[in-house]
Structure formats: structure tokens, C-alpha cells
Protein backbone atom coordinates (compact mmCIF):
# COMPACT_ATOMS: atom_id res chain seq x y z
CA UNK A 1 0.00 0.00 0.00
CA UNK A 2 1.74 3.49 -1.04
CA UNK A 3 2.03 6.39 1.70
CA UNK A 4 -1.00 8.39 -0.31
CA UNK A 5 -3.43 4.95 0.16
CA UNK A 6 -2.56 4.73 3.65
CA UNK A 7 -3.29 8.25 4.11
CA UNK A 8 -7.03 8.26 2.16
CA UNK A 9 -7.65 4.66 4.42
CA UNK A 10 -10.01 6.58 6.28
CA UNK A 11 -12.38 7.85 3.90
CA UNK A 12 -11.56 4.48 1.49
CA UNK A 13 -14.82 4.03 -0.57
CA UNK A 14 -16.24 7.02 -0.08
CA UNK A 15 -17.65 9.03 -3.19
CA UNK A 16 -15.83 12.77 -4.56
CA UNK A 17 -13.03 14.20 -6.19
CA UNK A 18 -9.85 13.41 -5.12
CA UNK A 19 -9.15 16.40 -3.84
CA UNK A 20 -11.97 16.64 -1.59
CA UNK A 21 -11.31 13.27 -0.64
CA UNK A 22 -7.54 14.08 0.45
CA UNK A 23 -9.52 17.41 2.82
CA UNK A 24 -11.49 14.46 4.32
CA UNK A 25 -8.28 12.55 4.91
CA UNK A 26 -6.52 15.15 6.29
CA UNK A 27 -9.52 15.96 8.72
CA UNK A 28 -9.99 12.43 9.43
CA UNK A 29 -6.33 12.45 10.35
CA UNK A 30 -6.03 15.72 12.60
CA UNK A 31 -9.61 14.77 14.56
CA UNK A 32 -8.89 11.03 15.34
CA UNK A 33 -9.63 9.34 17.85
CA UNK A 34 -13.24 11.27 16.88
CA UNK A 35 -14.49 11.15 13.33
CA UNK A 36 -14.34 13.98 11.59
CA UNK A 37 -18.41 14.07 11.91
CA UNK A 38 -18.02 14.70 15.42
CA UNK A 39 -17.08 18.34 14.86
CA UNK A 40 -18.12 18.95 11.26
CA UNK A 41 -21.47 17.93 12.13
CA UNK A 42 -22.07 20.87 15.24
CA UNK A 43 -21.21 22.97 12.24
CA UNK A 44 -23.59 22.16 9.32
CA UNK A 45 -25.51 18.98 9.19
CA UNK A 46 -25.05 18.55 5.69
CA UNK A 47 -20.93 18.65 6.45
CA UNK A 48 -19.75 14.53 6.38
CA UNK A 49 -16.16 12.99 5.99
CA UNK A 50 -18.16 9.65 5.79
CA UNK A 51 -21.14 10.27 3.25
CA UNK A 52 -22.77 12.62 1.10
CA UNK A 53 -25.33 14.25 2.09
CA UNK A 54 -28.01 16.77 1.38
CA UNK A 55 -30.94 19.06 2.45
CA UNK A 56 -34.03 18.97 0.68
CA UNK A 57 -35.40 22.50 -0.78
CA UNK A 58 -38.51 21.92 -1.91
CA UNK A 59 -41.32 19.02 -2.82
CA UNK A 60 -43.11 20.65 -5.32
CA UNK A 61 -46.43 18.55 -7.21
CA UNK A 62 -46.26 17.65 -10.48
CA UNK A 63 -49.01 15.36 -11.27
CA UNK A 64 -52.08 13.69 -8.30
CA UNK A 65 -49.34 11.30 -7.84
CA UNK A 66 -45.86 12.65 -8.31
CA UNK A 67 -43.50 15.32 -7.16
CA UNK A 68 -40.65 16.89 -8.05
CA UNK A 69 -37.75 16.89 -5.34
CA UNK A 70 -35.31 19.42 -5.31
CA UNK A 71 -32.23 18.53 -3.02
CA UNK A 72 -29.25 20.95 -1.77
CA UNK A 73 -26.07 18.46 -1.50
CA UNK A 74 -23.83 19.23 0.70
CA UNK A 75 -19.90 19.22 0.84
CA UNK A 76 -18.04 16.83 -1.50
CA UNK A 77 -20.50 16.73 -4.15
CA UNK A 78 -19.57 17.04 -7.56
CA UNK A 79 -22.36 18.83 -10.33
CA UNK A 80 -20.26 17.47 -13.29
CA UNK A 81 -22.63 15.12 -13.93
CA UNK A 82 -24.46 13.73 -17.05
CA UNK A 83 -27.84 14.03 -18.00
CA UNK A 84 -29.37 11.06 -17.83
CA UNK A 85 -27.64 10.01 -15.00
CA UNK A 86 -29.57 9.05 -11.93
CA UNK A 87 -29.09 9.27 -8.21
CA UNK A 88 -29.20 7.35 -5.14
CA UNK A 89 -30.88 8.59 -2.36
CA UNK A 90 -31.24 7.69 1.49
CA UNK A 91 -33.98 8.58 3.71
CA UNK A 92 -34.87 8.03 7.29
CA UNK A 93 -38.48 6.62 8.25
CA UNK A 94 -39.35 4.88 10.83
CA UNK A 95 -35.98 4.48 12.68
CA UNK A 96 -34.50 2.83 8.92
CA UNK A 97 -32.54 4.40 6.32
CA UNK A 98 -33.99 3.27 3.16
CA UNK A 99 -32.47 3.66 -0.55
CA UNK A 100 -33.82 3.91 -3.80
CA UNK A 101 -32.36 5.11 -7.02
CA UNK A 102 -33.77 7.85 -9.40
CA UNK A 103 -33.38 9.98 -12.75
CA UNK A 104 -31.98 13.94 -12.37
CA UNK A 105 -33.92 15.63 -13.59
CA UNK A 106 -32.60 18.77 -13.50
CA UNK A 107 -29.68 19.86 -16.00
CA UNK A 108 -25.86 20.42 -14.99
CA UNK A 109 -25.65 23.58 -15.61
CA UNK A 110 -28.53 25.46 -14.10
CA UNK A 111 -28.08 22.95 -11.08
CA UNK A 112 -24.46 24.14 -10.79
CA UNK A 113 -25.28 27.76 -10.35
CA UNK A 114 -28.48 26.68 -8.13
CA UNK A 115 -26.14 24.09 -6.18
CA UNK A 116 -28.84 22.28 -6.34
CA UNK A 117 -30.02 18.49 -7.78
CA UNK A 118 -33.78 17.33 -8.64
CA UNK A 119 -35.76 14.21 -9.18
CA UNK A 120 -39.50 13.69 -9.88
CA UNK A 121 -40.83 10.56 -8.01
CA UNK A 122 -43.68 9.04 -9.09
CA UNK A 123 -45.63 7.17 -5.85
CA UNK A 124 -46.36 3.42 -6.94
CA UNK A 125 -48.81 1.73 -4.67
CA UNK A 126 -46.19 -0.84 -4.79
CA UNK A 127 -43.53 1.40 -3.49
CA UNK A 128 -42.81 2.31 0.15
CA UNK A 129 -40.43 4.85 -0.26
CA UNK A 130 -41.93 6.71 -3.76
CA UNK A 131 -45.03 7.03 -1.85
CA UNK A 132 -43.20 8.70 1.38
CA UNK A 133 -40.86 10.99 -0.89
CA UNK A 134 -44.20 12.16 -2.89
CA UNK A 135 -46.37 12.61 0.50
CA UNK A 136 -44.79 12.23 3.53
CA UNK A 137 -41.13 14.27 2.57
CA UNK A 138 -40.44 18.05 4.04
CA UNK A 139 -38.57 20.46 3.30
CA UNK A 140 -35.60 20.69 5.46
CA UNK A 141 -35.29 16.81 5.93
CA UNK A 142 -31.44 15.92 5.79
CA UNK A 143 -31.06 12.57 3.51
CA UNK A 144 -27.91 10.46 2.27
CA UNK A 145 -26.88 10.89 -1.51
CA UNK A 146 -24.97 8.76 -3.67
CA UNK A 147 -22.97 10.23 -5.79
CA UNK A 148 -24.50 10.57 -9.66
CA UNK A 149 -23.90 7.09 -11.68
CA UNK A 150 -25.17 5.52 -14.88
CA UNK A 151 -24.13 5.17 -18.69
CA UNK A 152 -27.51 5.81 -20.20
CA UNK A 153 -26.48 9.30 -21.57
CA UNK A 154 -26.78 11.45 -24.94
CA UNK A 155 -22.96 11.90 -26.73
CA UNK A 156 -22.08 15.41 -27.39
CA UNK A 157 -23.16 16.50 -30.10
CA UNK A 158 -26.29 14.27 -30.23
CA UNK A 159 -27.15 12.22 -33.07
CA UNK A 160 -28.07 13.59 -36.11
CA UNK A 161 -31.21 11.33 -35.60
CA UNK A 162 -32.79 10.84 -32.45
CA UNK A 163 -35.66 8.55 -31.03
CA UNK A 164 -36.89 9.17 -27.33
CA UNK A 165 -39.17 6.40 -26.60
CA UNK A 166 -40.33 6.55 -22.84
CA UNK A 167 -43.30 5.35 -21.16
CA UNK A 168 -44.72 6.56 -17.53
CA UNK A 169 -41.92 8.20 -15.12
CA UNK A 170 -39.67 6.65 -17.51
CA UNK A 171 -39.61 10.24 -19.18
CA UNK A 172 -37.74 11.63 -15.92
CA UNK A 173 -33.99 10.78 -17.71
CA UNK A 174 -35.20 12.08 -20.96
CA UNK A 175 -36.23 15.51 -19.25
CA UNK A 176 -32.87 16.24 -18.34
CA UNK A 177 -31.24 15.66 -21.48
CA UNK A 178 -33.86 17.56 -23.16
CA UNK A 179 -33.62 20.64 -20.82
CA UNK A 180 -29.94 20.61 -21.87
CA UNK A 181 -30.10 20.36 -25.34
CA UNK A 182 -32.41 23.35 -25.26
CA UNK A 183 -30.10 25.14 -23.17
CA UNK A 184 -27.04 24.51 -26.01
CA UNK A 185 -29.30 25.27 -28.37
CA UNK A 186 -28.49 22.90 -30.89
CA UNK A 187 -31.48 21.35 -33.10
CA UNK A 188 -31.66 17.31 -34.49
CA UNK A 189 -34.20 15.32 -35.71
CA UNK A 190 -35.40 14.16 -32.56
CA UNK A 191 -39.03 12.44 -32.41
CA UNK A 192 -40.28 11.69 -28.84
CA UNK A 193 -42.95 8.79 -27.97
CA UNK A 194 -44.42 8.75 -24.77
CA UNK A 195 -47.11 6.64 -23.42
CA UNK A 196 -49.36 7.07 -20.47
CA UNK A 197 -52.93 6.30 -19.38
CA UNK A 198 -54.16 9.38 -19.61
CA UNK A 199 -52.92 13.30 -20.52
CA UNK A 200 -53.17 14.07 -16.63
CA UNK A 201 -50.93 11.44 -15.42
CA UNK A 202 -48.60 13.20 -18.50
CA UNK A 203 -45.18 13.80 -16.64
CA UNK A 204 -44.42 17.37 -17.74
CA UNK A 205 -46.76 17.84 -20.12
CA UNK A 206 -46.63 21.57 -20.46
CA UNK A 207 -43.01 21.90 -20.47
CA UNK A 208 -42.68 18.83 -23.77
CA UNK A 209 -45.54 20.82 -25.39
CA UNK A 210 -43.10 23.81 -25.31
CA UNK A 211 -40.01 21.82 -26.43
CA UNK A 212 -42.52 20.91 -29.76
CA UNK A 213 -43.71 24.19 -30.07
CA UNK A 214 -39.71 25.36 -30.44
CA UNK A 215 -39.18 22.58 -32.52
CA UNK A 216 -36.73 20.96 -30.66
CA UNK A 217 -38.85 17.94 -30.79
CA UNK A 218 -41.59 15.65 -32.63
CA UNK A 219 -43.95 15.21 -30.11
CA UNK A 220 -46.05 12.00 -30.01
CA UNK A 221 -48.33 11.18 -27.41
CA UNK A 222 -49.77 7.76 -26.90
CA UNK A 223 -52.80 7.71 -24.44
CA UNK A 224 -53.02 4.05 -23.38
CA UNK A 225 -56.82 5.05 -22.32
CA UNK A 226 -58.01 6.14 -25.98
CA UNK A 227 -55.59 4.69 -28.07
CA UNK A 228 -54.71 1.33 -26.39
CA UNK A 229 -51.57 -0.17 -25.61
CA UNK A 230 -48.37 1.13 -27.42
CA UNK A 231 -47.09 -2.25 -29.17
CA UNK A 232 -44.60 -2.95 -32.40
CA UNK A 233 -47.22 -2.12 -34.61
CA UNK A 234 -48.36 1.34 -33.23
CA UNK A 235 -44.93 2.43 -32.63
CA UNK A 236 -44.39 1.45 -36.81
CA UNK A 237 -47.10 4.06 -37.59
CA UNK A 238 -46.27 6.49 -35.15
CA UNK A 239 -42.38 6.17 -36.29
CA UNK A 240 -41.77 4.69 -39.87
CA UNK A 241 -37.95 5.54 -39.98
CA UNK A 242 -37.58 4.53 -36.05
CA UNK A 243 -34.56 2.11 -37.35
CA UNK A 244 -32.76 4.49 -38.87
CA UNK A 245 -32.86 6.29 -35.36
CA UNK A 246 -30.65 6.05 -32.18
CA UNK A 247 -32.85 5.17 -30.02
CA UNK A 248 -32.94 6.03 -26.10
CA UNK A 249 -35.62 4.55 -24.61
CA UNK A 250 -36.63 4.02 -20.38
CA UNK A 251 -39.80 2.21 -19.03
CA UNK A 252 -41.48 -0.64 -17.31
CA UNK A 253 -39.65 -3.87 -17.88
CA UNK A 254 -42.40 -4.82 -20.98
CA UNK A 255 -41.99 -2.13 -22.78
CA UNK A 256 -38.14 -2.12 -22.77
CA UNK A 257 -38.66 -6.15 -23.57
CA UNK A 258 -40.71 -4.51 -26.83
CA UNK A 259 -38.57 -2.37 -27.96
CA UNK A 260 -35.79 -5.24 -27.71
CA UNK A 261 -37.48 -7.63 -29.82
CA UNK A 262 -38.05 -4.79 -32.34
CA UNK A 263 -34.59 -3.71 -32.83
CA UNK A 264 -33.37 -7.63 -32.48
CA UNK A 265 -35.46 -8.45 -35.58
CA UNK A 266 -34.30 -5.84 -37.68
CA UNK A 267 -30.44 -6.86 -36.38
CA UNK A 268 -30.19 -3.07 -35.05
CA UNK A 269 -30.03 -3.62 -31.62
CA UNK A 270 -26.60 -1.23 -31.24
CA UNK A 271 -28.56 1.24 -31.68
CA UNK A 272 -30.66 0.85 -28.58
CA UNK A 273 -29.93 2.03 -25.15
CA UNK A 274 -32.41 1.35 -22.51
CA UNK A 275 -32.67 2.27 -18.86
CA UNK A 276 -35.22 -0.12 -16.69
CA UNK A 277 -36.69 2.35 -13.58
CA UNK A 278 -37.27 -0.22 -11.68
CA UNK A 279 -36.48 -3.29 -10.04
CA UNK A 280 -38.52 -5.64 -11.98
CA UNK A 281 -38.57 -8.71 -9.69
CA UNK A 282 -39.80 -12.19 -11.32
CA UNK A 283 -41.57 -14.86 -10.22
CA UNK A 284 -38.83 -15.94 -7.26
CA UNK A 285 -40.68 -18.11 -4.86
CA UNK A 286 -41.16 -17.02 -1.17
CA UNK A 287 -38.04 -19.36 -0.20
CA UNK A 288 -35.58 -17.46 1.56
CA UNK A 289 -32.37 -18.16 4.55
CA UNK A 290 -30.04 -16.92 7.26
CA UNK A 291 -27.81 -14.98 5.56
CA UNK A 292 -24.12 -14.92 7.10
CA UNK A 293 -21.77 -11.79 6.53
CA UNK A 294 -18.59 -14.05 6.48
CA UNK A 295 -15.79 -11.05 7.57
CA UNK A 296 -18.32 -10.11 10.71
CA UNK A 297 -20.41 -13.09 11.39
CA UNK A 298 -23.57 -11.03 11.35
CA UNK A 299 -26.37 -13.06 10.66
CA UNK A 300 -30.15 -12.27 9.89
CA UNK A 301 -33.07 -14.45 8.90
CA UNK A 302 -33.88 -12.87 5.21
CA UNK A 303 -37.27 -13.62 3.27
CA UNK A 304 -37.19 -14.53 -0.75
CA UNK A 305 -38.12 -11.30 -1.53
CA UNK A 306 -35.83 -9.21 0.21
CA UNK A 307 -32.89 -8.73 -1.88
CA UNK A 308 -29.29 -9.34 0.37
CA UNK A 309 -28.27 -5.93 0.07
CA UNK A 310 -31.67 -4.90 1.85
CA UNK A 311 -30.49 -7.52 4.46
CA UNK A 312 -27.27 -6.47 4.74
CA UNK A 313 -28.43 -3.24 5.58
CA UNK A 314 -30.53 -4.46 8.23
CA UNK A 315 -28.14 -6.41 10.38
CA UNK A 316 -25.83 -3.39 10.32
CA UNK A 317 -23.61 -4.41 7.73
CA UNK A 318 -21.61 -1.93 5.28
CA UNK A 319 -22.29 -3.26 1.60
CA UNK A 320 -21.28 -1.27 -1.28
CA UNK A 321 -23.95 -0.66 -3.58
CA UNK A 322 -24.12 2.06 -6.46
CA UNK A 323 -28.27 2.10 -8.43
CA UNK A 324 -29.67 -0.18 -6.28
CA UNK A 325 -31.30 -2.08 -9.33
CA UNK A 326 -28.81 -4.35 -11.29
CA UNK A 327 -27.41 -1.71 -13.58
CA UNK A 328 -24.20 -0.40 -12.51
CA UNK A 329 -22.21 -3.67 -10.88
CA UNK A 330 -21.19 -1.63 -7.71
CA UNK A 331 -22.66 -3.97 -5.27
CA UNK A 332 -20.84 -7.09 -6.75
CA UNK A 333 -20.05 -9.41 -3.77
CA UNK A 334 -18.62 -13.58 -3.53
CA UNK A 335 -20.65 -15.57 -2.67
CA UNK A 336 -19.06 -18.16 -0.26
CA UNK A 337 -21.46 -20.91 0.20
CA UNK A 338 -25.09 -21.16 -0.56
CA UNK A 339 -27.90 -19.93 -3.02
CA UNK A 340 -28.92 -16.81 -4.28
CA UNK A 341 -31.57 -16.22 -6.95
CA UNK A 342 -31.72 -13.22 -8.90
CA UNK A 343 -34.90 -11.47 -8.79
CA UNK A 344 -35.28 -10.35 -11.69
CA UNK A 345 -35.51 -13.27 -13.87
CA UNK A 346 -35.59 -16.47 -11.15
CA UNK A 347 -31.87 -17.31 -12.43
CA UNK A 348 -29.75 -19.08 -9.48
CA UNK A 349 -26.45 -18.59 -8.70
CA UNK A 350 -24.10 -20.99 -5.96
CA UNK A 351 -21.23 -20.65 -4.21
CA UNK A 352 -17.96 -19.13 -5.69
CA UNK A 353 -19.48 -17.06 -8.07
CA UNK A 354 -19.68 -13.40 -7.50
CA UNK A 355 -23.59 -12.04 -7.20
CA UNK A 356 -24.96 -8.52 -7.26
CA UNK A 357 -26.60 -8.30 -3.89
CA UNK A 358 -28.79 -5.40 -5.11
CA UNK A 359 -30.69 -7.80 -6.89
CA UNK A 360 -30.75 -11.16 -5.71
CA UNK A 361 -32.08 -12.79 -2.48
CA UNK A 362 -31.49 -16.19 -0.46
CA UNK A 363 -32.73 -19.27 -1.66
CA UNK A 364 -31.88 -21.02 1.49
CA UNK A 365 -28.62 -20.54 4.04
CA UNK A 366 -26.03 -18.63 2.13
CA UNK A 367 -22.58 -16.38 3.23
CA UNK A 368 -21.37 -13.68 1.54
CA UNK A 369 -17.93 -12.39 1.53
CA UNK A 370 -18.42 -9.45 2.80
């Protein structure tokens, strides 16, 4: 280990710059036996050697069941992020930090000068924390941040042809890199598709209208409630040329499947890129485990739909994670004896392979290297 790694040990892991990570160092260094917290915390809450953190601003309503979230992060986080790019975020309830992942919204550049980040949350009836972050969140609440992540972005300049194909909140990426591209100014031939049940339930409806009405987009609406479900053969009349597009598309995990068999059968599929919003958890059985945390011994009876990360979390245990849906490989653990079975598509995995805990759940006693 070089003098500069034994230095950073103390804030090893932890997301920034390196510079702002040698300032934690230094202050983990100068205040031990106490951590850094101790003092920085008496000072500003959203201050951390440990974590990132911010304060939200605002929850502002965007449709009966959303909200847009606008979040002040506090000191080691980096605006140099991508549109696109989504966020993870931890809030306290009920005694529990719990973590989900979502799209920016907001743009870079305006968030720069702000200092501040966004995210529109739709509630799902399905989803604990949506539903608390839409209804139950106040301004002023402090709440963990991990740092900005994901590879579903636009290149710079944008394609010359562009499809946005989005259905639901699955337009909350695509708002950001739209927002941007306005701001450069730049025009393409950029068609966007977006299904819902119903204009209402229309994430920013008023603000895409404007984007047509500039002309920095084609804008195609496809109300599930009047016009039906948007399938191969709608999207072929509402798009003839869509394979001559690059396509960016985000959604439930059927319509991404769609799209995929689309592009597949016309051997385009390069020029797909998909994000999945959520977790889309298969058909995994109820059978879960004790899960042991080999390095600690921890152990903690987990059910088959709890995913280990989730259980990790619960017996105290530090995992690293990054989206928190199967995406970005940050959680990647061994798996030292046992069975795990990914969520998402009932696929088991045994011992000696390496698992991604944000996504997969015991199927019967297993230890994890961690």
C-alpha cells in the first residue's frame, strides 16, 4: 500500500473528487480518535467525511401522484454530472434508512449555479419509499446521496437522428437531457414517444408541449386510455424511420422487452440504449435463509423477496452498492457458500461465483464475503 493509500484509508470508498477526498483525509487524520463528523457535524448537518449528504429544498407537485424533489447536497459533491444520470438517495423513516435510485432531472448547468439536484418521483402503490418521498417528505429533511452514476447518456453533439421512446416516469432521464439540449441550443431530428394512461398522469406535459412548439422535438403522445396499448405495430405508424434512429428509450420492464425484440429483428439492436426504472422482480418463490456476513459473522433471517443488500443493511452491515437495481455492478459481492436467486428473472447462482446483492435474495442458508 503506497504512503497516499494509507493516508485516504479513512475515507476508502467514499464518493468525490480526489481532492476533496484528500480534505477528508486530512480531517480524518487531525480529529482522530473522533471522526471527523463529530465536529463537522455541530457545524452544518449537511458537512460529512463519511457520506454525502443533502438538504431537501422543496417538494413541489407535479401530477395527483408525483413530485418533483429538489435537493441541496452538501460538501463533496460534484455537479459534473451527465444528463441522464440518476441518483441514489437515502432517507430516514421509521428508525431505517432506506435507498432507492432515481433519474436527475434537473440539468448540470442550471443545477451548478443553483447548487442544487432534482428528481421527480412518481408514488407506486407498490412502493414504500416513492409514496413517502411524494407525500410524507419536508422540506428541510437531511437525507444520504450517492454520488451521480449511470451510462444511459446522450454523446455530445447528439445524433443527427434521435428517437426518445419513454413510457410513464420513464420520461424523468429524458427531461434532463432535453432541458440541456435546449439550453445549447443545438437542433436534431429528434421524435419523442411517450405513453401514459391518460394526458393528466402526462409527466411534464406543459413543459414537452413547449419543447414541440420550439421545434426541438416531434412530439407524439400515446394515451393508453383512448388509443390502447403502445405495441410494435403502433410504434411502426407512429415512427416509420424509427430504425434508422438512435434510439434512447426508459420504461417498465415490458416495454423495454418490446422495444428489444423490435430492434433484435431488424439486427439493429446497437442502436438501442435502454434504462429499466425499476427493479422488476420475477416470479422468485417465497423461499428465503439466514444470511451470514462471512468477515463479521452477522447473521439475519432474510425472506425470498428481500434482496441481500436490503439484508445487509438491516443487520448493520456496510455493503457497497451504487443504483440499487442491477445496472451499474457496484454492489458485486462472492458468494461463499449457498444460493442466491436473482430477482429479476428467477436465475440461481451458488457458491464461488460473485452475485450482485442489489438484486438477488437467499434461496436457502447462504454467506457472503463481505
Amino acid at each position: 500500500m503506497s504512503w497516499r493509500e494509507r493516508f485516504e484509508a479513512p475515507v476508502a470508498g467514499v464518493a468525490g473528487s480526489k481532492a476533496t477526498n484528500w480534505v477528508r483525509a486530512a480531517a480524518a487524520r487531525i480529529t482522530t480518535p473522533l471522526l471527523p463528523d463529530d465536529y463537522l457535524h455541530l457545524l452544518n448537518p449537511l458537512w460529512s467525511a463519511r457520506e454525502l449528504r443533502g438538504k431537501v429544498v422543496a417538494v413541489t407537485p407535479v401530477t395527483a401522484d408525483s413530485a418533483t424533489i429538489v435537493i441541496e447536497p452538501g460538501w463533496g459533491f460534484s455537479f459534473d454530472y451527465h444528463p441522464g444520470q440518476y441518483i441514489g438517495i437515502g432517507v430516514l423513516v421509521e428508525g431505517r434508512w432506506t435507498w432507492r435510485s432515481y433519474s436527475l432531472t434537473s440539468e448540470p448547468a442550471g443545477s451548478a449555479a443553483e447548487r442544487t439536484v432534482a428528481i421527480t418521483v412518481k408514488a407506486m402503490p407498490e412502493g414504500f419509499l416513492s409514496s413517502h418521498l411524494v407525500n410524507g417528505l419536508k422540506p428541510g429533511t437531511v437525507v444520504r446521496l450517492a454520488a451521480p452514476a449511470g451510462e444511459f447518456v446522450l454523446p455530445d453533439p447528439p445524433p443527427a437522428k434521435l428517437l426518445f421512446a419513454t413510457a410513464g416516469s420513464g420520461v424523468t432521464p429524458i427531461i434532463s437531457m432535453l432541458r440541456t439540449m435546449a439550453r445549447r441550443g443545438g437542433r436534431v431530428d429528434a421524435v419523442l414517444v411517450h405513453s401514459a394512461p391518460d394526458e393528466d398522469s402526462v409527466l411534464f406535459v406543459d413543459e414537452l408541449r413547449r419543447f414541440a412548439a420550439d421545434g426541438l422535438i416531434d412530439l407524439r403522445l400515446r394515451l393508453t386510455g383512448v388509443d390502447g396499448r403502445l405495441d410494435a405495430a403502433s410504434l411502426d405508424e407512429l415512427v416509420p424511420d424509427w430504425g434508422d434512429r438512435q434510439t434512447w428509450a426508459c420504461g417498465p420492464g415490458g416495454f423495454i422487452d418490446m422495444l428489444g425484440g423490435m430492434f433484435d429483428d431488424r439486427g439493429i439492436r446497437s442502436r438501442l440504449h435502454v434504462e429499466r426504472f425499476a427493479l422488476e422482480r420475477g416470479a422468485a418463490g417465497a423461499q428465503g435463509g439466514t444470511v451470514t456476513f462471512g468477515r463479521g459473522g452477522k447473521k439475519i433471517e432474510a425472506d425470498g423477496a428481500q434482496t441481500l443488500l436490503e439484508a445487509g443493511e438491516e443487520a448493520g452491515v456496510l455493503m457497497p452498492f451504487g443504483c440499487r437495481m442491477g445496472i451499474c455492478q457496484s454492489c458485486v459481492v462472492m458468494l461463499d457458500k449457498g444460493c442466491v436467486r436473482d430477482l429479476r428473472t428467477g436465475v440461481e447462482h451458488v457458491e464461488g461465483e460473485r452475485v450482485q446483492t442489489c438484486v438477488t435474495a437467499a434461496a436457502g442458508d447462504c454467506t457472503l464475503d463481505v
